[in-house]
Protein backbone atom coordinates (compact mmCIF):
# COMPACT_ATOMS: atom_id res chain seq x y z
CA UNK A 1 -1.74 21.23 -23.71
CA UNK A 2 0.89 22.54 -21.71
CA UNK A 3 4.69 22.14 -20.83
CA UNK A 4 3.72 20.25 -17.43
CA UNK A 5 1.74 18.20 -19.34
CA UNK A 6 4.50 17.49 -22.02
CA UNK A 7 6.58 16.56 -19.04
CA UNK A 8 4.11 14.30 -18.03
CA UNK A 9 3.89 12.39 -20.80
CA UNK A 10 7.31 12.26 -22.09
CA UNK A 11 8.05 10.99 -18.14
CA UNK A 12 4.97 8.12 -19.00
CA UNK A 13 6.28 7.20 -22.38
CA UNK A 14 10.05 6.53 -21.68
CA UNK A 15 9.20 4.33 -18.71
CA UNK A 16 10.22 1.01 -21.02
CA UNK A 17 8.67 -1.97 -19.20
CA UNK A 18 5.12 -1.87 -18.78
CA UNK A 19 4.07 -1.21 -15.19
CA UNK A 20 0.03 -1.81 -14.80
CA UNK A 21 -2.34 -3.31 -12.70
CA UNK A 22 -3.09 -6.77 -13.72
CA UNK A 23 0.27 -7.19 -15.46
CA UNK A 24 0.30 -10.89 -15.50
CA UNK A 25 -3.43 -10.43 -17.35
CA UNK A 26 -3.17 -7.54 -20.20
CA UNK A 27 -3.78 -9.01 -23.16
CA UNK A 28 -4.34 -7.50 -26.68
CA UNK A 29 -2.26 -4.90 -28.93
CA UNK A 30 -0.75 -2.27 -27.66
CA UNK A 31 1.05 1.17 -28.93
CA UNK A 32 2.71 3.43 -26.67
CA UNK A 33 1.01 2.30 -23.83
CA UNK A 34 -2.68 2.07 -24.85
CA UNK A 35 -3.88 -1.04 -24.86
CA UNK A 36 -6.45 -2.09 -27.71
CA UNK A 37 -8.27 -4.79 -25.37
CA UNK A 38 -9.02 -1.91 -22.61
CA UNK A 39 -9.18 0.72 -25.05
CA UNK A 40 -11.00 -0.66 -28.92
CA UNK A 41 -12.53 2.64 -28.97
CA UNK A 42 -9.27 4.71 -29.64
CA UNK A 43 -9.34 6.51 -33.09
CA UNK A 44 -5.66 5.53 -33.50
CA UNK A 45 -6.47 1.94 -33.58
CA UNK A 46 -7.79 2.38 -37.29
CA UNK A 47 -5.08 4.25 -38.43
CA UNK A 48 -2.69 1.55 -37.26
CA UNK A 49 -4.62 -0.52 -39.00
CA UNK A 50 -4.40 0.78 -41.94
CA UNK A 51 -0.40 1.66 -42.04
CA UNK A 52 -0.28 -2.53 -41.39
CA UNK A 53 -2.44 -3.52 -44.33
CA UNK A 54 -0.45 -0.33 -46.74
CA UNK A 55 2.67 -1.04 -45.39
CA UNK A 56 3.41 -4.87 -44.99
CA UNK A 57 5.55 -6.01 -41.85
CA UNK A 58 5.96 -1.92 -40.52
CA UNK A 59 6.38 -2.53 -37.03
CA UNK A 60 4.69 -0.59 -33.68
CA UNK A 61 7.78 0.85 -32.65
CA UNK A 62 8.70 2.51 -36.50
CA UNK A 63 5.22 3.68 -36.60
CA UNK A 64 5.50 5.42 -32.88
CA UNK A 65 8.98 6.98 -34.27
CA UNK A 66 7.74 8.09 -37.69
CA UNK A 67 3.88 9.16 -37.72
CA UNK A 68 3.40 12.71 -36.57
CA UNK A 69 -0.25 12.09 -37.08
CA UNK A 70 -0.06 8.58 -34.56
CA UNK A 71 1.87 10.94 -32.21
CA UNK A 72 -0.70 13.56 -31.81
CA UNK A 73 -3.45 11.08 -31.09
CA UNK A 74 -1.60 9.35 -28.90
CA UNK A 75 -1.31 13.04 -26.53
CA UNK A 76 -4.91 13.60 -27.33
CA UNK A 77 -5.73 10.52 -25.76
CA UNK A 78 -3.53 10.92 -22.47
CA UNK A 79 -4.72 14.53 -22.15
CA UNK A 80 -8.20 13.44 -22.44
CA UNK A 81 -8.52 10.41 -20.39
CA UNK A 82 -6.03 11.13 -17.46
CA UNK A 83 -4.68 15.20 -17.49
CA UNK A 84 -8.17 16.64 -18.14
CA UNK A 85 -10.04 13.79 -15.72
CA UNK A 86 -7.62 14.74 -12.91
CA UNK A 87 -7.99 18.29 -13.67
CA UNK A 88 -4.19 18.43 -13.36
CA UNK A 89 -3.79 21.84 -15.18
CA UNK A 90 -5.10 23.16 -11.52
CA UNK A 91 -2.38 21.92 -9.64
CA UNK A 92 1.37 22.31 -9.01
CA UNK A 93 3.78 20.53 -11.55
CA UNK A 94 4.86 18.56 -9.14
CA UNK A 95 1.52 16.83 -7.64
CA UNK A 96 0.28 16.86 -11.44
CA UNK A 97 2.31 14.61 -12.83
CA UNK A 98 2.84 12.22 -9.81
CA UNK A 99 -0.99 12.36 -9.60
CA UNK A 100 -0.89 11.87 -14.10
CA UNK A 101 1.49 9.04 -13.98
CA UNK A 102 -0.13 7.01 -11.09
CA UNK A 103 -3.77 7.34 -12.99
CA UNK A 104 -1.98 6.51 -16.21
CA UNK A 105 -1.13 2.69 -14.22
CA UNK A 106 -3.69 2.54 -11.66
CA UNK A 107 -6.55 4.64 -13.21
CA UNK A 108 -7.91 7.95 -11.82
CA UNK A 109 -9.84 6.44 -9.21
CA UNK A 110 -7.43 5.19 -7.48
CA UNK A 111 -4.96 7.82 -8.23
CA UNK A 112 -7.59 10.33 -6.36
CA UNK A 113 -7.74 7.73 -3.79
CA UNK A 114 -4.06 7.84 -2.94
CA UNK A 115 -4.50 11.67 -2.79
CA UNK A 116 -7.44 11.52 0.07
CA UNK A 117 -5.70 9.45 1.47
CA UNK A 118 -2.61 10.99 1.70
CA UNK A 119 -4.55 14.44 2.73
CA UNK A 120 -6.32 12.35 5.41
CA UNK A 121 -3.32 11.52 6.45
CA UNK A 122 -2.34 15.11 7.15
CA UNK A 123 -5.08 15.87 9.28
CA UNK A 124 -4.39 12.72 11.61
CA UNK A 125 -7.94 11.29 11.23
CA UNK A 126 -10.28 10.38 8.11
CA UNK A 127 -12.03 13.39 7.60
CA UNK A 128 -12.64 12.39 3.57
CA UNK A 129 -14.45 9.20 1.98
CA UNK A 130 -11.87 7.53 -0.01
CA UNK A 131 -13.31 6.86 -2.88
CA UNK A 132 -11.43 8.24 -5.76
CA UNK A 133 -14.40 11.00 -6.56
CA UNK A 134 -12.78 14.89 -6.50
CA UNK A 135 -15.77 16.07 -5.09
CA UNK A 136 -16.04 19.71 -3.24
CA UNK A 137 -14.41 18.52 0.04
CA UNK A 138 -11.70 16.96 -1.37
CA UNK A 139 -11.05 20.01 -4.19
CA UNK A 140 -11.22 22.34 -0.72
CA UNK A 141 -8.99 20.30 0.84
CA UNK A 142 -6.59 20.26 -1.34
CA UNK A 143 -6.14 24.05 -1.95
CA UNK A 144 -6.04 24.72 1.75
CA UNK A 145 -3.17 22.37 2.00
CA UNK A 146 -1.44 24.30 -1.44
CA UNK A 147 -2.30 27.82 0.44
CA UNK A 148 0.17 27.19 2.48
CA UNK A 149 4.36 27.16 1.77
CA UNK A 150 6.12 24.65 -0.81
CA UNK A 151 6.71 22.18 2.21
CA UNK A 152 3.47 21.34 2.41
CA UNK A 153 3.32 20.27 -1.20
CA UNK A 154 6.46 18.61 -0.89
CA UNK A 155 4.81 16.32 1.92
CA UNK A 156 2.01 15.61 0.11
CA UNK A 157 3.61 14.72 -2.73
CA UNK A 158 6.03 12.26 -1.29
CA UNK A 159 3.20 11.13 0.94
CA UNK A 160 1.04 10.08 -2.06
CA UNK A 161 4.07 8.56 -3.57
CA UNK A 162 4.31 6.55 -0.61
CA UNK A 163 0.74 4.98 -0.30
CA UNK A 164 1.05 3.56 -4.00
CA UNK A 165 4.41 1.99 -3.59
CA UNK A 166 2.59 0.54 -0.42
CA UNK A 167 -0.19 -0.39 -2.43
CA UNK A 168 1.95 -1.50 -5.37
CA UNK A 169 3.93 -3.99 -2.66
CA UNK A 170 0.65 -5.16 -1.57
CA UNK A 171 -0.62 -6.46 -5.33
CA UNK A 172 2.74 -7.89 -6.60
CA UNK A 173 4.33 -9.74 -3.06
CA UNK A 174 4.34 -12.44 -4.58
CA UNK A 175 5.38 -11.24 -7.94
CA UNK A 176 9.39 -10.31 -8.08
CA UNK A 177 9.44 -8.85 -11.32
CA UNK A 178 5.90 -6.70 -11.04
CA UNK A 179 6.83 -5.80 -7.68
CA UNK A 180 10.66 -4.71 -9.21
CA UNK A 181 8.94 -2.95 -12.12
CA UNK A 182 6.81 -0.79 -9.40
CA UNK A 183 9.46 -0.05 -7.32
CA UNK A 184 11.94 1.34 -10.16
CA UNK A 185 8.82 3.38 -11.72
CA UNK A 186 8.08 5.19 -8.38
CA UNK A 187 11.90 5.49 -7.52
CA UNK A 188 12.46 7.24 -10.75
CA UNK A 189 9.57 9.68 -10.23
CA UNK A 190 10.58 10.17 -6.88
CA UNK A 191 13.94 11.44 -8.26
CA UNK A 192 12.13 13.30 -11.30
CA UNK A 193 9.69 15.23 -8.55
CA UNK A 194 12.78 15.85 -6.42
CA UNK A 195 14.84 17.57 -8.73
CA UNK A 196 12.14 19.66 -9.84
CA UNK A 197 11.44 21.27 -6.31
CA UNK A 198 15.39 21.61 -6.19
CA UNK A 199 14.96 23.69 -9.23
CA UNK A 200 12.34 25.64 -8.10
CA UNK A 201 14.12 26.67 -4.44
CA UNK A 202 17.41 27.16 -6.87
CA UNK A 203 15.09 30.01 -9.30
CA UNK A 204 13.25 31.20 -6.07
CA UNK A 205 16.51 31.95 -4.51
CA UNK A 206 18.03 34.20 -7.24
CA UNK A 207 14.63 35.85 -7.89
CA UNK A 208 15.48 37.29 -4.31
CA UNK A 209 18.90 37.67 -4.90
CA UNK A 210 18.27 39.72 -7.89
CA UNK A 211 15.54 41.97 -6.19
CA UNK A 212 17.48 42.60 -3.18
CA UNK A 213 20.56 43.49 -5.52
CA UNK A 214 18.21 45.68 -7.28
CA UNK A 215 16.42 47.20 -4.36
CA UNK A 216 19.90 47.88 -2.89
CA UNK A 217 21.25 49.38 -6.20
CA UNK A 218 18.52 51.58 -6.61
């Protein structure tokens, strides 16, 4: 697990209200985001489980603060199930976690999906099936668009950011709150993601600065 990843998560985890498909319809437990009626399997579940019945009344949010051991299979399952499915460690910080946090609400189908269809978009005509695979064309795709200068990225990024808060409009119109919950989520990546290509132009720029100073002083 990486830095970008830690970003990731940290960005997923301090969201607050819960922002997922099917709002109005999740029902069971839940601990920082994992839900136990979409997710019984989880290996945390049993260890929460037994905190409850050792210590009586101990509630989610003091276990999430105090148990290293909760913590660490609580990353284990994000890296697993969304980072490693999305094969984010191959891409830019910037498209991984916009592409990790919209898998982490929408799933990694349709996270993929807003990416093909954002890269269709590119091209001006659907040259890819939608249909939240990564196969080979969208993989080549994708790395022809990130051969070429930060811009690009930039474009694609806000592009893909785009199509879900269309799509996110499109579930919840008739649901303020859902729809409000969306909109601040996206709008706070939006700023996250912007900020960190303003950093990177910002290092970029004195990385030049301090060659050309030492090119000149040599």
């Amino acid at each position: 697990m990486n830095k970008t990843f830690e970003q990731a998560l940290e960005f997923v985890l301090l969201r607050g209200d819960r922002c997922v498909d099917n709002i109005e319809n999740l029902p069971g437990e839940e601990f920082m985001g994992i839900n136990r009626f979409f997710h019984p399997e989880w290996i945390g579940w049993y260890v929460i489980d037994q905190r409850k019945d050792n210590i009586h009344g101990t509630s989610m949010l003091a276990l999430s603060e105090s148990d290293r051991a909760l913590q660490n299979l609580v990353r284990n399952f994000y890296y697993e199930k969304y980072w490693k499915a999305l094969y984010a460690d191959t891409m830019p910080e910037q498209l991984a976690i916009t592409m990790f946090d919209s898998a982490v609400v929408h799933g990694c189908n349709m996270a993929i999906r807003f990416m093909q269809e954002a890269m269709n978009n590119f091209i001006g005509w659907k040259k890819l099936e939608e249909d939240g695979i990564l196969r080979k064309n969208s993989r080549d795709m994708l790395s022809k668009i990130l051969e070429r200068d930060e811009n690009y990225l930039k474009m694609l990024v806000f592009e893909i950011l785009r199509i879900r808060a269309e799509y996110c409009d499109e579930i919840y119109c008739s649901n303020k709150h859902g729809r409000n919950c969306y909109r601040k989520r996206i709008s706070d990546l939006k700023t996250k993601i912007h900020n960190m290509f303003k950093k990177d132009f910002f290092l970029m720029n004195m990385e030049k600065r301090t060659a050309h100073h030492s090119g000149f002083q040599s």
